[in-house]
C-alpha atoms as a PDB file:
ATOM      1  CA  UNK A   1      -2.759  -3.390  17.082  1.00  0.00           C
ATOM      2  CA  UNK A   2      -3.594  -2.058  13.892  1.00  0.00           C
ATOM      3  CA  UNK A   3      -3.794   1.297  12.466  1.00  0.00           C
ATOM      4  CA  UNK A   4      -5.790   3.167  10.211  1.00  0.00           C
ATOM      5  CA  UNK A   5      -5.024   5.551   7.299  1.00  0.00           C
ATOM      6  CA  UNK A   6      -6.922   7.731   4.919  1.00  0.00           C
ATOM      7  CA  UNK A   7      -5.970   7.729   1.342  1.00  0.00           C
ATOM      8  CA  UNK A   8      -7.057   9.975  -1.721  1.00  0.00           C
ATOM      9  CA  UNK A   9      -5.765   8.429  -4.786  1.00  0.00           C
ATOM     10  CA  UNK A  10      -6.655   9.370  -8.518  1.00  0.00           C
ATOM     11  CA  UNK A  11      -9.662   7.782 -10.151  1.00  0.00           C
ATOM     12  CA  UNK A  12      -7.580   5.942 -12.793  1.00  0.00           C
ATOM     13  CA  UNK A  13      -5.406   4.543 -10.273  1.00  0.00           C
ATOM     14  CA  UNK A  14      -8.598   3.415  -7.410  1.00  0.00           C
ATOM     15  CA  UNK A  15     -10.176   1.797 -10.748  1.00  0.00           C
ATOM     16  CA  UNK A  16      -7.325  -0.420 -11.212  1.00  0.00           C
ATOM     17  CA  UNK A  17      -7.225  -1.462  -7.581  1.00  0.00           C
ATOM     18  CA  UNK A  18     -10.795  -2.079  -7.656  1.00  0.00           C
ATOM     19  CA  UNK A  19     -10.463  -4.195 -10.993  1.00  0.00           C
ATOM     20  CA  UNK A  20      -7.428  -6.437  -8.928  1.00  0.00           C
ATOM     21  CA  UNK A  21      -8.308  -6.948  -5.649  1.00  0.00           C
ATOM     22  CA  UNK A  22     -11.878  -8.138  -7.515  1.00  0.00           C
ATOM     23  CA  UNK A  23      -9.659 -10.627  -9.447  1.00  0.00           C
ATOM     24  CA  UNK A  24      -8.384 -11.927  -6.517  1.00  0.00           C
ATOM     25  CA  UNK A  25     -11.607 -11.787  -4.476  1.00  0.00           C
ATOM     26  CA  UNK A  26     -10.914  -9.684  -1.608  1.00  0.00           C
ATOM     27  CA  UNK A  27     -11.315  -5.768  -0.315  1.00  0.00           C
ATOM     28  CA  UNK A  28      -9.592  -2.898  -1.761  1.00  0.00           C
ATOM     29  CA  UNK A  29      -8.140  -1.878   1.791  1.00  0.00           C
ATOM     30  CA  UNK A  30      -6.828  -5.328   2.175  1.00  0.00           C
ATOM     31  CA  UNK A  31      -4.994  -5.176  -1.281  1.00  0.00           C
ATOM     32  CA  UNK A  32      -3.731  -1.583  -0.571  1.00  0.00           C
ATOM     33  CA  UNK A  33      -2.445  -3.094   2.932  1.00  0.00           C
ATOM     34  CA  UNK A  34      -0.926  -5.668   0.920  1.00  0.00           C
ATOM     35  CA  UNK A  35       1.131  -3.935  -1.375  1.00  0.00           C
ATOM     36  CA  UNK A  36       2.270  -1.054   1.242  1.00  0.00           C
ATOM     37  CA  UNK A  37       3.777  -4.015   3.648  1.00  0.00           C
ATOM     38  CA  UNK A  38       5.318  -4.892   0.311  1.00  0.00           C
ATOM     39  CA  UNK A  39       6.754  -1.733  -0.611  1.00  0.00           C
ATOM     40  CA  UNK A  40       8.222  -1.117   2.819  1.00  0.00           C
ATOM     41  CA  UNK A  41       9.758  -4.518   3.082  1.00  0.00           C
ATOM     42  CA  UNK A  42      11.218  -3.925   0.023  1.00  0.00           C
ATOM     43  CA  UNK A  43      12.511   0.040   0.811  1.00  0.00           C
ATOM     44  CA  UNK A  44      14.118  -1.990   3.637  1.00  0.00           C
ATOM     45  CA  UNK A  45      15.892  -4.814   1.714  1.00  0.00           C
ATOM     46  CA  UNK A  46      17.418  -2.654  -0.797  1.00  0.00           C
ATOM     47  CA  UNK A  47      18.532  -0.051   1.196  1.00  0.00           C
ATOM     48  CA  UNK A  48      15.750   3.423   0.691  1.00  0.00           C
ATOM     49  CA  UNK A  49      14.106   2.860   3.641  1.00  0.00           C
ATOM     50  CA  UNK A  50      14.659   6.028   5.869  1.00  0.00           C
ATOM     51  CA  UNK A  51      16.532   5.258   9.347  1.00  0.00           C
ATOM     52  CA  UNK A  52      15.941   8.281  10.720  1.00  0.00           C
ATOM     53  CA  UNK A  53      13.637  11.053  10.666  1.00  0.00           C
ATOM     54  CA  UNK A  54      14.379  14.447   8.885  1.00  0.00           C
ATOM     55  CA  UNK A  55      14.785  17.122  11.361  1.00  0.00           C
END
């Protein structure tokens, strides 16, 4: 199952997500989706990912 989030980014920063994911021909959320199951992969692989919650 899938979850949903709410975002509020700067305009600068939604106008260059726009501007890609219309390069590549799909949805902002999808791109967004994209590049956070990126990022997290990649906190994992190198170590920053968080293993446990602060208290």
């Amino acid at each position: 199952m899938s979850k949903r989030i709410q975002v509020t980014l700067p305009d600068r920063l939604a106008d260059d997500l726009e501007q890609w994911a219309d390069y590549d021909g799909r949805a902002i959320a999808n791109l967004a989706a994209f590049l956070l199951e990126q990022a997290v992969r990649n906190a994992k692989q190198d170590g920053t990912f968080p293993t446990e919650a602060k208290p």
